[in-house]
Protein backbone atom coordinates (compact mmCIF):
# COMPACT_ATOMS: atom_id res chain seq x y z
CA UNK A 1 10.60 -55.98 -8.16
CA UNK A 2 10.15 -53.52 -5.59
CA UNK A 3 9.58 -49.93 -6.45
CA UNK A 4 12.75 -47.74 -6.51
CA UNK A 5 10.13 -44.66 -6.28
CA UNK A 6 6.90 -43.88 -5.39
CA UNK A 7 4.38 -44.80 -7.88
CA UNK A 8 1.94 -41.97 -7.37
CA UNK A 9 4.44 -39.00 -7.06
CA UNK A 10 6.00 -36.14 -9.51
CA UNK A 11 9.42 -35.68 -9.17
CA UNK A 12 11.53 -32.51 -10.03
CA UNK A 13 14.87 -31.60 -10.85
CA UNK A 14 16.68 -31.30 -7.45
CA UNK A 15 14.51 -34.16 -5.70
CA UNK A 16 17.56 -36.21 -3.47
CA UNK A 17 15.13 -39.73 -4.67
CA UNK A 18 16.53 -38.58 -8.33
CA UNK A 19 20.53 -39.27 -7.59
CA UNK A 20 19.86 -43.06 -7.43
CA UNK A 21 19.50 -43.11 -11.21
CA UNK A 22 22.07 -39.88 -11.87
CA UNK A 23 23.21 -36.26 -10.89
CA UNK A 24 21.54 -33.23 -12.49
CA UNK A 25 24.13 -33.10 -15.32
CA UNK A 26 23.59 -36.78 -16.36
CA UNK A 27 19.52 -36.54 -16.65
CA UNK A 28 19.87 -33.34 -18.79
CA UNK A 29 22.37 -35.33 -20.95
CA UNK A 30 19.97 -38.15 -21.18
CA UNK A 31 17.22 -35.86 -22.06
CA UNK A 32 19.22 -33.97 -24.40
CA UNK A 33 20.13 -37.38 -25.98
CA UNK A 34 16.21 -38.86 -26.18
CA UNK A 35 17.26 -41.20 -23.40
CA UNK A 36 16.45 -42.10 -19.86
CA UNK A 37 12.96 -42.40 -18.57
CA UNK A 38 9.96 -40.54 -19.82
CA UNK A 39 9.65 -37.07 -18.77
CA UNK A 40 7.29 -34.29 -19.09
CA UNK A 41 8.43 -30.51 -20.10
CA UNK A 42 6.11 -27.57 -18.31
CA UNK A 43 8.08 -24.42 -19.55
CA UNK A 44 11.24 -24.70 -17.83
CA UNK A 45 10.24 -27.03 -15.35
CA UNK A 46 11.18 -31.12 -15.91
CA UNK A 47 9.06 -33.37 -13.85
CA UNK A 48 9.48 -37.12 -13.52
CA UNK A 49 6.55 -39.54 -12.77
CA UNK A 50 7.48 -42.05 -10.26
CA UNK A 51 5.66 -44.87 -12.51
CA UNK A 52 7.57 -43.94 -15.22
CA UNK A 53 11.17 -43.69 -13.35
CA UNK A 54 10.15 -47.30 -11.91
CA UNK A 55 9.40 -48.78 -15.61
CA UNK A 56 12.76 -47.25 -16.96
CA UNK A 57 14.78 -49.18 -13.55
CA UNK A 58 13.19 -52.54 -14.65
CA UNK A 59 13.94 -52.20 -17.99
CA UNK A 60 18.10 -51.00 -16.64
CA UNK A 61 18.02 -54.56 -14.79
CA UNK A 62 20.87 -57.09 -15.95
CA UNK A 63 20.63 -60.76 -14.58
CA UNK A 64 24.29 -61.82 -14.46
CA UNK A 65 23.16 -65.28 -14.51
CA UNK A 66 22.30 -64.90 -18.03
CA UNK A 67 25.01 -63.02 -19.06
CA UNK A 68 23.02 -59.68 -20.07
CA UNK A 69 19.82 -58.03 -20.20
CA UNK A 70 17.00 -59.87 -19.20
């Protein structure tokens, strides 16, 4: 698959590259929740590895073909 996001780069709340997988609202529910991809927690600030939001959108994919998850 080809990357959704940048391997190499942090990503922070209010990054546009972030609404592809959800708004603001959503990601804090998901964190709230233990779910979504990995995240790290510096005080107040949430950063997102690109590596880590591309792992989480491979593991998301569905292959209708198969009738579910792959």
């Amino acid at each position: 698959m080809a990357n959704l996001f940048e391997q190499n780069r942090n990503y922070v709340l209010g990054d546009d590259e972030l609404n592809i997988i959800g708004d603001r609202d959503k990601l804090a529910q998901w964190r709230h929740k233990g779910m979504g991809p990995a995240f790290y927690r510096l005080g107040r600030k949430i950063i997102y590895r690109g590596a880590d939001l591309n792992v989480w959108a491979e593991a998301q994919r569905v292959e209708p073909s198969k009738g579910g998850q792959v």
